[in-house]
PDB file of N, CA and C in Angstrom:
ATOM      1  N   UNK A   1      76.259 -12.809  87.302  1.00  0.00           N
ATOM      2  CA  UNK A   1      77.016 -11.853  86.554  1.00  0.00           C
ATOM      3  C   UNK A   1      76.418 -11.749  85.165  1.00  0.00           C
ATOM      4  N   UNK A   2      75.822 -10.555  84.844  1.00  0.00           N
ATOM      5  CA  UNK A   2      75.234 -10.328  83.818  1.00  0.00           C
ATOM      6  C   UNK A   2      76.412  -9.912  82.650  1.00  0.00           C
ATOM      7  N   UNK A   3      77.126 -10.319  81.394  1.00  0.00           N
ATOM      8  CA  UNK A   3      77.683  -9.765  80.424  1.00  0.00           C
ATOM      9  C   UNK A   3      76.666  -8.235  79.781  1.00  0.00           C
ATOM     10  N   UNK A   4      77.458  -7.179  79.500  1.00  0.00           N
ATOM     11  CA  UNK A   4      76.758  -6.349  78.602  1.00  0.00           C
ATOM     12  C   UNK A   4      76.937  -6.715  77.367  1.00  0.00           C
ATOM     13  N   UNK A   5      75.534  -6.927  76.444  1.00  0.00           N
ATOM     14  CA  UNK A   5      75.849  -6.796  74.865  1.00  0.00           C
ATOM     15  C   UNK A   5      75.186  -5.514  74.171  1.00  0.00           C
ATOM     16  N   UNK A   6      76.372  -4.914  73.296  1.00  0.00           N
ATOM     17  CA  UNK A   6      76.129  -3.786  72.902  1.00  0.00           C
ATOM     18  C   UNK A   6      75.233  -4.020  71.707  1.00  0.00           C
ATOM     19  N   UNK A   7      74.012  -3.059  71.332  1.00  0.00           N
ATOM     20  CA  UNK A   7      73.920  -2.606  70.172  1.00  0.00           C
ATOM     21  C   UNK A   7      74.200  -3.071  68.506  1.00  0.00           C
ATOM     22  N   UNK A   8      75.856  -2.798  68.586  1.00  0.00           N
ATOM     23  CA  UNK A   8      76.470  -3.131  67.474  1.00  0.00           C
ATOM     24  C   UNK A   8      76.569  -4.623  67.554  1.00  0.00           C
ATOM     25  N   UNK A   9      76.780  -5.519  68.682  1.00  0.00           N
ATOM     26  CA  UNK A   9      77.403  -6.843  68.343  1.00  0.00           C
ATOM     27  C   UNK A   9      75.617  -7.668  68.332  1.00  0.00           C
ATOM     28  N   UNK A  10      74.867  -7.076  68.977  1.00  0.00           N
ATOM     29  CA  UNK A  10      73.327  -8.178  68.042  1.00  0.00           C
ATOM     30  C   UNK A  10      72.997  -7.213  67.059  1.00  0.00           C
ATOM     31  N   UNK A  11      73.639  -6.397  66.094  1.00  0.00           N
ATOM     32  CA  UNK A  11      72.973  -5.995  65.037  1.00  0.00           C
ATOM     33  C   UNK A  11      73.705  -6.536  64.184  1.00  0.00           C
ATOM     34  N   UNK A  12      75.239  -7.254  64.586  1.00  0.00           N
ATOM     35  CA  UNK A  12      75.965  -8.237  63.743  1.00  0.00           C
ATOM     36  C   UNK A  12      75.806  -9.515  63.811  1.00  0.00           C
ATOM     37  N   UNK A  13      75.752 -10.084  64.767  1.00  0.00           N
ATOM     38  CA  UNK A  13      74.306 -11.177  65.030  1.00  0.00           C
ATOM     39  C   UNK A  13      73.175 -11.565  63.753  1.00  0.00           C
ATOM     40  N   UNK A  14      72.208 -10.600  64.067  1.00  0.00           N
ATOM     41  CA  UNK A  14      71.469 -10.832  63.206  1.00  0.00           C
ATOM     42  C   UNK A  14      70.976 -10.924  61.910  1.00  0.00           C
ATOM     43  N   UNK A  15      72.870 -10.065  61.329  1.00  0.00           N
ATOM     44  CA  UNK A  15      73.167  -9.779  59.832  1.00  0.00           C
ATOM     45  C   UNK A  15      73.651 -10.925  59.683  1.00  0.00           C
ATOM     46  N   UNK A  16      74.576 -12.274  60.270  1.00  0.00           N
ATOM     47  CA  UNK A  16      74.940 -13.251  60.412  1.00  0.00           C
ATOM     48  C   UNK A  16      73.902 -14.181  59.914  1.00  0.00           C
ATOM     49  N   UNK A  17      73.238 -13.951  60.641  1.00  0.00           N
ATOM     50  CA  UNK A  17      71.836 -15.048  60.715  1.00  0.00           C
ATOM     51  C   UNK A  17      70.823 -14.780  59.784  1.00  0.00           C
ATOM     52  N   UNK A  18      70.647 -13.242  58.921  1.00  0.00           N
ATOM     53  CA  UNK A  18      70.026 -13.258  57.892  1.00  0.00           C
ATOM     54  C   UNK A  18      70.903 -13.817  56.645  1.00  0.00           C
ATOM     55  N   UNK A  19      72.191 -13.432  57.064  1.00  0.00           N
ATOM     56  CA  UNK A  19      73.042 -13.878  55.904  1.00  0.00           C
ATOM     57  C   UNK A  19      73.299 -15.198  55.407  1.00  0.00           C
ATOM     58  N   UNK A  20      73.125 -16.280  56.634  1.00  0.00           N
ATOM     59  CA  UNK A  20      73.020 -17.647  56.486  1.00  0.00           C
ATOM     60  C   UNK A  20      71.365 -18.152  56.290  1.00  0.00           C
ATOM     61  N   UNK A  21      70.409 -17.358  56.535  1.00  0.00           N
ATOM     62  CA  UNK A  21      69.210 -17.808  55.800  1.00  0.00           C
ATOM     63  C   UNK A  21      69.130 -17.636  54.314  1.00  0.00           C
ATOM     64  N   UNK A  22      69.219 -16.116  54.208  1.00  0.00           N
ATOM     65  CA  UNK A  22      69.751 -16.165  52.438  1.00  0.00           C
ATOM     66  C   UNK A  22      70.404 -17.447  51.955  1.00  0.00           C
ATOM     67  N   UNK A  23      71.767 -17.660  52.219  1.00  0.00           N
ATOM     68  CA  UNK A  23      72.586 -18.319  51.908  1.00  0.00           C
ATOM     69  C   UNK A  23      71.744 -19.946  51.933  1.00  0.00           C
ATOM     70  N   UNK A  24      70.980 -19.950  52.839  1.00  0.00           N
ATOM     71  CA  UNK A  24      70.422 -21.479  52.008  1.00  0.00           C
ATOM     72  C   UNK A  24      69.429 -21.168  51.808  1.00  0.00           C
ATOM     73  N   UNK A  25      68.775 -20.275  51.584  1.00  0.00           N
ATOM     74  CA  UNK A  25      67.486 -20.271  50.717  1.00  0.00           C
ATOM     75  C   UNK A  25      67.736 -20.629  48.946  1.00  0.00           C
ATOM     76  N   UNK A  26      68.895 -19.620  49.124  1.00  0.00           N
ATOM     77  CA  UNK A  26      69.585 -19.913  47.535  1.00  0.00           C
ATOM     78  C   UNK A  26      70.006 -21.179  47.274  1.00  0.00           C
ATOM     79  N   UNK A  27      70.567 -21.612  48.040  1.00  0.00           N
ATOM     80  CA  UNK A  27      71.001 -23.080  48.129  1.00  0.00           C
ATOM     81  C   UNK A  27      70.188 -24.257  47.427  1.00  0.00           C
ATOM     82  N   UNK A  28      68.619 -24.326  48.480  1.00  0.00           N
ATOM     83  CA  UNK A  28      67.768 -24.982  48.254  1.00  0.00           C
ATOM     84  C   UNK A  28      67.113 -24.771  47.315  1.00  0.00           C
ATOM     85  N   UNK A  29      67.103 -23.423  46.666  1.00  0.00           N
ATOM     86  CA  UNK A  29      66.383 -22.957  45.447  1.00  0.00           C
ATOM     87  C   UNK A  29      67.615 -23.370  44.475  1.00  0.00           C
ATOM     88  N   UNK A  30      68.808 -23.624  44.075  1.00  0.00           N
ATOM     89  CA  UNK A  30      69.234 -24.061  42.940  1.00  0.00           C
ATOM     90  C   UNK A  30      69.308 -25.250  42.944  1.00  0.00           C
ATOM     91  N   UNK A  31      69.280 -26.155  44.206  1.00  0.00           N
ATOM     92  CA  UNK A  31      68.998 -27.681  43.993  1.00  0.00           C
ATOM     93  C   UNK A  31      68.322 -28.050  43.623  1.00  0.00           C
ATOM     94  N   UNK A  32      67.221 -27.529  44.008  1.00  0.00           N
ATOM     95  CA  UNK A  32      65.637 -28.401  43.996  1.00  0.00           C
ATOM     96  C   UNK A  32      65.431 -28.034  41.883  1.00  0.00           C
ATOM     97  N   UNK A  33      66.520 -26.969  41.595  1.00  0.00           N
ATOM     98  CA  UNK A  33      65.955 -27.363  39.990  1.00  0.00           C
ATOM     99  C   UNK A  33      66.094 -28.697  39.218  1.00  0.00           C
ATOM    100  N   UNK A  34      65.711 -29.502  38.369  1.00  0.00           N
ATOM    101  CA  UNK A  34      66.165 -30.807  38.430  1.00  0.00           C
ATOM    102  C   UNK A  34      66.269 -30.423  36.731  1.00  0.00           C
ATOM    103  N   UNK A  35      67.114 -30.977  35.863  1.00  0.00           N
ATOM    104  CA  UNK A  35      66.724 -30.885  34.395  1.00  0.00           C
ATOM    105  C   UNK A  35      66.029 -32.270  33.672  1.00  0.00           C
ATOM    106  N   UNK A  36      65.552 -31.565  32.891  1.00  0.00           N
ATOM    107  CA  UNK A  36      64.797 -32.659  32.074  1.00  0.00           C
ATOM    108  C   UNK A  36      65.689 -33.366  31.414  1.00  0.00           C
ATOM    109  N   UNK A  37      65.815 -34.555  31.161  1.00  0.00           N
ATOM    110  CA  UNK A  37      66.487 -35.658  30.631  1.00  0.00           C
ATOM    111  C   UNK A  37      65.746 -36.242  29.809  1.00  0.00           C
ATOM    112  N   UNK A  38      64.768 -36.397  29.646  1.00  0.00           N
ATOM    113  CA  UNK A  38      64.085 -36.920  28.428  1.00  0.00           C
ATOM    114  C   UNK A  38      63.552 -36.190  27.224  1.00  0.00           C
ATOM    115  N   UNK A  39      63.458 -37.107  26.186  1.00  0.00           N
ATOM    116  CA  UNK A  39      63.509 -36.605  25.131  1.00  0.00           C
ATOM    117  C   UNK A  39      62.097 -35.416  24.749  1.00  0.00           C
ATOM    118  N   UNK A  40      61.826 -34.844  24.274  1.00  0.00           N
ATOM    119  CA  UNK A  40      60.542 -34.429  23.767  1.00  0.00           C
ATOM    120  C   UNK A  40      59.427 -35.576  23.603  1.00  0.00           C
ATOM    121  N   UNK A  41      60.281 -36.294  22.866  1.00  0.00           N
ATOM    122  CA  UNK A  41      58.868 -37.769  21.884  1.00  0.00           C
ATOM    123  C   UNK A  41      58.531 -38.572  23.587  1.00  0.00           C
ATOM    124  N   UNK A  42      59.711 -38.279  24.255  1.00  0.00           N
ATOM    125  CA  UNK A  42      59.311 -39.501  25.715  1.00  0.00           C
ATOM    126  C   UNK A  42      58.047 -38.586  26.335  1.00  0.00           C
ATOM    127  N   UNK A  43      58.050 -37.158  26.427  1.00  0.00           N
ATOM    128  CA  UNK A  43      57.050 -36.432  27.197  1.00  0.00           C
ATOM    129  C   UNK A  43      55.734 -36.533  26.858  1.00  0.00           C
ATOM    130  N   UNK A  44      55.840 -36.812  25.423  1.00  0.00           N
ATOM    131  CA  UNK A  44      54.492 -36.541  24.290  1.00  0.00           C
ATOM    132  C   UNK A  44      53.692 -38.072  24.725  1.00  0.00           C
ATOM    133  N   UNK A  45      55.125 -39.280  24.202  1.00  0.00           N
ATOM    134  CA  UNK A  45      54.635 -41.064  24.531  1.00  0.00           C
ATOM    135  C   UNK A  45      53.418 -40.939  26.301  1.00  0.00           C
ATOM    136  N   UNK A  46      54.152 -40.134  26.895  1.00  0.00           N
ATOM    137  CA  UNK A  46      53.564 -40.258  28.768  1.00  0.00           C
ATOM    138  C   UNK A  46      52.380 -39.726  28.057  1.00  0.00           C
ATOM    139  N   UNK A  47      52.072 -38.404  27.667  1.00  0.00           N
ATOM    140  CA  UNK A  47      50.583 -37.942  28.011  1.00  0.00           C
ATOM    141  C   UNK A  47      49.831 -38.670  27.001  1.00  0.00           C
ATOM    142  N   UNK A  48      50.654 -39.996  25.586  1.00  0.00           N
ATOM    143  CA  UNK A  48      49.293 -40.298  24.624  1.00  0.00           C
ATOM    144  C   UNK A  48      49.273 -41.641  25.625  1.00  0.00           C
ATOM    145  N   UNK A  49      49.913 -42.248  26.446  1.00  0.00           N
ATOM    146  CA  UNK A  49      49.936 -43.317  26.878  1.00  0.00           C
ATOM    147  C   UNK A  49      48.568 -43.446  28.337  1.00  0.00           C
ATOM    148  N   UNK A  50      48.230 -42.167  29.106  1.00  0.00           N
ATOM    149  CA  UNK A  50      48.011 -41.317  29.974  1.00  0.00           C
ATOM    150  C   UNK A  50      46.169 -41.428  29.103  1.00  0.00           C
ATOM    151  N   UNK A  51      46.415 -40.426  27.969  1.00  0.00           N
ATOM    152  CA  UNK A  51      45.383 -40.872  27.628  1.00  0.00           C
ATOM    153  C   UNK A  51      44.615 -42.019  26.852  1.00  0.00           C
ATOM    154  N   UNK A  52      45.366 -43.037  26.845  1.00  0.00           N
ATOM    155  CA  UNK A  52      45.255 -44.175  26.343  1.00  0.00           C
ATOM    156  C   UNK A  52      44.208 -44.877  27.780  1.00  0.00           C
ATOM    157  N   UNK A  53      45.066 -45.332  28.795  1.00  0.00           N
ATOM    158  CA  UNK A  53      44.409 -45.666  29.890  1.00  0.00           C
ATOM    159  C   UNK A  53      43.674 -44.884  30.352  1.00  0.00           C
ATOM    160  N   UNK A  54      43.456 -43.345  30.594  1.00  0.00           N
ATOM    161  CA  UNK A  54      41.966 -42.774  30.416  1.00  0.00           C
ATOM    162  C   UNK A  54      40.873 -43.370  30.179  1.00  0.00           C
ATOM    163  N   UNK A  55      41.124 -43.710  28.923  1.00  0.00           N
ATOM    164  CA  UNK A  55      40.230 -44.167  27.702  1.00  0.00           C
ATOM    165  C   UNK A  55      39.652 -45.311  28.313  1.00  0.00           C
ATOM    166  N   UNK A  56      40.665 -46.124  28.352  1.00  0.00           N
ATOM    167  CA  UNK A  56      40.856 -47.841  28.661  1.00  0.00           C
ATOM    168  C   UNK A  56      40.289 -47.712  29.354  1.00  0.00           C
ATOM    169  N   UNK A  57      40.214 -47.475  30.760  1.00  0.00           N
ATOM    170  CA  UNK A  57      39.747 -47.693  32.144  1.00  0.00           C
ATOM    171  C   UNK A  57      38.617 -46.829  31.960  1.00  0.00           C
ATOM    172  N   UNK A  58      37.916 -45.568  31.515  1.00  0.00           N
ATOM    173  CA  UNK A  58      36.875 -45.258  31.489  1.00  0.00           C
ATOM    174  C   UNK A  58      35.381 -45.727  30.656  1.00  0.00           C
ATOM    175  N   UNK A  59      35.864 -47.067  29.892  1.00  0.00           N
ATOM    176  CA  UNK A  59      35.327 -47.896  29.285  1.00  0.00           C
ATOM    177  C   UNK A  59      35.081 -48.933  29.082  1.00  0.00           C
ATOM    178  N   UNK A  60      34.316 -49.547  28.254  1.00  0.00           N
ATOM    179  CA  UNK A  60      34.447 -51.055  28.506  1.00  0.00           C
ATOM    180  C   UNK A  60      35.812 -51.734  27.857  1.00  0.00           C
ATOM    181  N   UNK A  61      36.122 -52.563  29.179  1.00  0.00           N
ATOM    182  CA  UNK A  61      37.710 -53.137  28.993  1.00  0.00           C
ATOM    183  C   UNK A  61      37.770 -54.590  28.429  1.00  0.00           C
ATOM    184  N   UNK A  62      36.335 -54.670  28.082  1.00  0.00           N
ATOM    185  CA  UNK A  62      36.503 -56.068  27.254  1.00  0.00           C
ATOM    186  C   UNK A  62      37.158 -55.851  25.711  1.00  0.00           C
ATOM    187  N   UNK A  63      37.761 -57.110  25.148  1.00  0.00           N
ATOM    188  CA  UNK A  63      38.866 -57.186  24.221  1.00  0.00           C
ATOM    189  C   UNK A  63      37.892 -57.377  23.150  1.00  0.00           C
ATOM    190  N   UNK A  64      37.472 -56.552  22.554  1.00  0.00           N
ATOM    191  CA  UNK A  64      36.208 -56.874  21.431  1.00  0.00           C
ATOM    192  C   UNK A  64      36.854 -56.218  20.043  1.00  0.00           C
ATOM    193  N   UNK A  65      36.443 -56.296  18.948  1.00  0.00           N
ATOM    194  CA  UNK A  65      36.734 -55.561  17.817  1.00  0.00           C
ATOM    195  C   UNK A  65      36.628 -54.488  17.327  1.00  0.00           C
ATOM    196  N   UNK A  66      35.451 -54.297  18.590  1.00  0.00           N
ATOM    197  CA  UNK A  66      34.663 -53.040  18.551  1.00  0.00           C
ATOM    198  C   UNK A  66      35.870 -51.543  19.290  1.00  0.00           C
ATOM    199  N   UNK A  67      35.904 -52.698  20.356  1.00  0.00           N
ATOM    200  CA  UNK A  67      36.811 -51.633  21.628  1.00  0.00           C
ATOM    201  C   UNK A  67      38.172 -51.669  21.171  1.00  0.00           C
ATOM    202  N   UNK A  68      38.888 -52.395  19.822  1.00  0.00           N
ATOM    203  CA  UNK A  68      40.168 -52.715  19.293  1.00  0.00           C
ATOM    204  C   UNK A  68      40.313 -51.018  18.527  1.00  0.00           C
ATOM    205  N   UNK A  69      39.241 -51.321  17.710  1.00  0.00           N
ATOM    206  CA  UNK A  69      38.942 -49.746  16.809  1.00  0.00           C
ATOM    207  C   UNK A  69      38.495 -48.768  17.691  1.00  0.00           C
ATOM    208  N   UNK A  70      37.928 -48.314  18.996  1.00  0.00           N
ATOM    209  CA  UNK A  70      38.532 -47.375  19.330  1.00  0.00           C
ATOM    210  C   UNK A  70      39.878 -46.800  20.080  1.00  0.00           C
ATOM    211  N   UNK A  71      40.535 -47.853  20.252  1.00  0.00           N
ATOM    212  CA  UNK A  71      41.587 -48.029  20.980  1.00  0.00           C
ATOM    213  C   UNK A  71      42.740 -47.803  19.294  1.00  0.00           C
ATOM    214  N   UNK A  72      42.732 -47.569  18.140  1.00  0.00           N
ATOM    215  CA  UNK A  72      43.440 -47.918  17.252  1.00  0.00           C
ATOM    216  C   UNK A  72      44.423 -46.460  17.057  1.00  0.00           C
ATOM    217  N   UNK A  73      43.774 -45.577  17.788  1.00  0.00           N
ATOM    218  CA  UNK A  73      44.545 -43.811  17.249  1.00  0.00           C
ATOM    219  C   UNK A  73      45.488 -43.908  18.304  1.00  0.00           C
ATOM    220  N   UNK A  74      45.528 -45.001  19.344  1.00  0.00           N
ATOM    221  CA  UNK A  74      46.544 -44.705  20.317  1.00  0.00           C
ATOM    222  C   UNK A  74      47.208 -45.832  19.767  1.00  0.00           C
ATOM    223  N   UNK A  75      47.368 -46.668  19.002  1.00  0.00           N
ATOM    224  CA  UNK A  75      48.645 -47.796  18.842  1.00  0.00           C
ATOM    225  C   UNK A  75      49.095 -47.768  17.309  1.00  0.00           C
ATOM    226  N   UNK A  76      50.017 -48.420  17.537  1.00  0.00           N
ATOM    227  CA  UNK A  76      51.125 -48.389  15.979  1.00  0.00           C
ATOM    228  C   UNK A  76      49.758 -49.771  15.023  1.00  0.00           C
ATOM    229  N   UNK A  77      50.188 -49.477  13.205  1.00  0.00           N
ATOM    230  CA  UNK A  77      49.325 -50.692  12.719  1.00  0.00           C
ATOM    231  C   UNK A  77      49.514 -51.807  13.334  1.00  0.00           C
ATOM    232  N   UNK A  78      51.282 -52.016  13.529  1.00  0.00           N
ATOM    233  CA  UNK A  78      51.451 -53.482  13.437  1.00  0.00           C
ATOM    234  C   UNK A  78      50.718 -53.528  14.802  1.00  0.00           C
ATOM    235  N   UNK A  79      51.174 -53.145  15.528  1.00  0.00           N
ATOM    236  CA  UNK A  79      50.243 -53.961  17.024  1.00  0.00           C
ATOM    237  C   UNK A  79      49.082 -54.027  16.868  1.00  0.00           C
ATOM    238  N   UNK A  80      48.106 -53.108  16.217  1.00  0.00           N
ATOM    239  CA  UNK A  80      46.671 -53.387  15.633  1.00  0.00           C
ATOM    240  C   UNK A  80      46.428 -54.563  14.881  1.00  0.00           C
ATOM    241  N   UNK A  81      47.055 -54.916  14.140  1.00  0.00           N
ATOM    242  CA  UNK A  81      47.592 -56.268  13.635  1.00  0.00           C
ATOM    243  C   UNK A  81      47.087 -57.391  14.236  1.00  0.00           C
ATOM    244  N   UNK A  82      48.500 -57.662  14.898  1.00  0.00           N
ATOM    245  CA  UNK A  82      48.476 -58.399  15.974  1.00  0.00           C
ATOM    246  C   UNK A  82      47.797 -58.480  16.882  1.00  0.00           C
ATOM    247  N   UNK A  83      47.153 -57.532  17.199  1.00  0.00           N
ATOM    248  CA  UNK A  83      46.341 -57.749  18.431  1.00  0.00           C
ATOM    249  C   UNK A  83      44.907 -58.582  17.675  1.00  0.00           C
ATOM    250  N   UNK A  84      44.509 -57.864  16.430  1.00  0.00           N
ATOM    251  CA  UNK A  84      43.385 -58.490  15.762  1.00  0.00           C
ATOM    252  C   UNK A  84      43.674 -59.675  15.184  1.00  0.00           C
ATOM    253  N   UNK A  85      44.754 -60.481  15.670  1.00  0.00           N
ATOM    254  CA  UNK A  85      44.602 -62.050  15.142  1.00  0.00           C
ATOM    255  C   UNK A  85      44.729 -62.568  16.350  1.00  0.00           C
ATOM    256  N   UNK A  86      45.182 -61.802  17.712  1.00  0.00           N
ATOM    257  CA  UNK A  86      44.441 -62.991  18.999  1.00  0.00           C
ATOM    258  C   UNK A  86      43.401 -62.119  20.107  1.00  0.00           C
ATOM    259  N   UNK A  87      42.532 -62.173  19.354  1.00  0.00           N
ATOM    260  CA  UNK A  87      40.845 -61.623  19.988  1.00  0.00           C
ATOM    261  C   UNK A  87      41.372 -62.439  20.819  1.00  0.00           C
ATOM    262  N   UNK A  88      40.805 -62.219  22.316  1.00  0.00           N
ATOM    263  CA  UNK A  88      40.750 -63.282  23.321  1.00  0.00           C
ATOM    264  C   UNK A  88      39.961 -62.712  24.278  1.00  0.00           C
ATOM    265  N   UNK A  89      38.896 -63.569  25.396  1.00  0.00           N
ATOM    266  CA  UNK A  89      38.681 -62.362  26.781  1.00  0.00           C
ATOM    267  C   UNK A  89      39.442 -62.176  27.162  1.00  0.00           C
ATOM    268  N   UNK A  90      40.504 -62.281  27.484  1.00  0.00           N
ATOM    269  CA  UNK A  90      41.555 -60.954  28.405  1.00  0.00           C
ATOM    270  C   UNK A  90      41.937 -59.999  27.859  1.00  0.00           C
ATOM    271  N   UNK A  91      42.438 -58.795  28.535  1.00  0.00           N
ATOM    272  CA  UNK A  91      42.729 -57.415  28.350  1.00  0.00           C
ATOM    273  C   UNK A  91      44.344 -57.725  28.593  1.00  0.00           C
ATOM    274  N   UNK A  92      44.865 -57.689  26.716  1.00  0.00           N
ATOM    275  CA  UNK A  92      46.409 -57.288  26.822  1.00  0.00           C
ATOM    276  C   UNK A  92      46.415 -56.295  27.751  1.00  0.00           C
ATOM    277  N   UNK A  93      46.155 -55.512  27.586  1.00  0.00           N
ATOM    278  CA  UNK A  93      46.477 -54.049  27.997  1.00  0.00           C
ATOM    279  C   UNK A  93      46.992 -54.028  29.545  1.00  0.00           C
ATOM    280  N   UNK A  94      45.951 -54.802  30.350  1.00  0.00           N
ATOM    281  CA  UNK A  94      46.683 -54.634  31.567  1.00  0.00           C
ATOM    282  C   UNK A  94      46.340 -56.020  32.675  1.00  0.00           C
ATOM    283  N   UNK A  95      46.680 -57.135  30.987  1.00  0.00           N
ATOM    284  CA  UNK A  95      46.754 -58.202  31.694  1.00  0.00           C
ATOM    285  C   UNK A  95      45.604 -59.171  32.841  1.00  0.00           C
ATOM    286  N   UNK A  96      44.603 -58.280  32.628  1.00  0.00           N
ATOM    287  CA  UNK A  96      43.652 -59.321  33.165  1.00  0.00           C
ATOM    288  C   UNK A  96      42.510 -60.124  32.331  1.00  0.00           C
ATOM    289  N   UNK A  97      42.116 -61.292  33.389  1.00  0.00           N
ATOM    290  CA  UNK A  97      41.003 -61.860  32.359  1.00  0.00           C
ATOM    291  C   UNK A  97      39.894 -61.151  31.922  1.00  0.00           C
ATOM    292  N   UNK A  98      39.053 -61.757  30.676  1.00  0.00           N
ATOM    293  CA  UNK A  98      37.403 -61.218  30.233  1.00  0.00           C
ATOM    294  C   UNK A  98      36.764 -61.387  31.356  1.00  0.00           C
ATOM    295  N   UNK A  99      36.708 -62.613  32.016  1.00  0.00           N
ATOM    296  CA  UNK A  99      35.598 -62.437  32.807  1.00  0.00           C
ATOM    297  C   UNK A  99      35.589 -62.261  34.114  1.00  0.00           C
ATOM    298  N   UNK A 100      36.402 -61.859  34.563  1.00  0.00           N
ATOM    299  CA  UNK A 100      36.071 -60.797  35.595  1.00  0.00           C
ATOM    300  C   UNK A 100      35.889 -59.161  35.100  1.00  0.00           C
ATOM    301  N   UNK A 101      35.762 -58.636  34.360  1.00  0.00           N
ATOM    302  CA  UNK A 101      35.879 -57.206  33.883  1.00  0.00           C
ATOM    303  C   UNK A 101      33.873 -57.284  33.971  1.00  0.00           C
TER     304      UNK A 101
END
């Protein structure tokens, strides 16, 4: 037994079914916005920090006086400071020894 479907009832059908694709397209498009929560200075800290280890890792990572002063436009005095009263072979920075580098 075959049902007849008219015309009108799959052209309401398919207004149904466009209407619920819309309906979460919009959906998923106002979720997926997320807001920023951090400050301006936090966005700026990521990309000088970003290019800090750039730097770091594209160079020599030994702890020298030499590599202190170019490393000095990315850190505050006092940590320049401090860092220049314990020269050591290891790399504060990311914690490993001189001599393996």
């Amino acid at each position: 037994m075959k049902l007849a479907v008219s015309g009108r009832q799959s052209a309401v059908g398919w207004r149904k079914i466009t209407f619920f694709c819309l309906l979460l397209a919009a959906y998923c498009s106002l979720s997926c916005s997320v807001p920023n929560l951090e400050s301006p200075e936090c966005t700026q800290a990521r990309r000088t920090l970003g290019e800090f280890y750039s730097n770091h890792f594209g160079n020599d990572m030994k702890f020298t006086p030499e590599n202190l002063r170019d490393r000095e436009k990315y850190l505050t005095t006092d940590l320049t400071r401090l860092l220049q009263k314990f020269l050591t072979d290891s790399d504060p920075f990311t914690l490993t020894p001189g001599d393996d580098l």
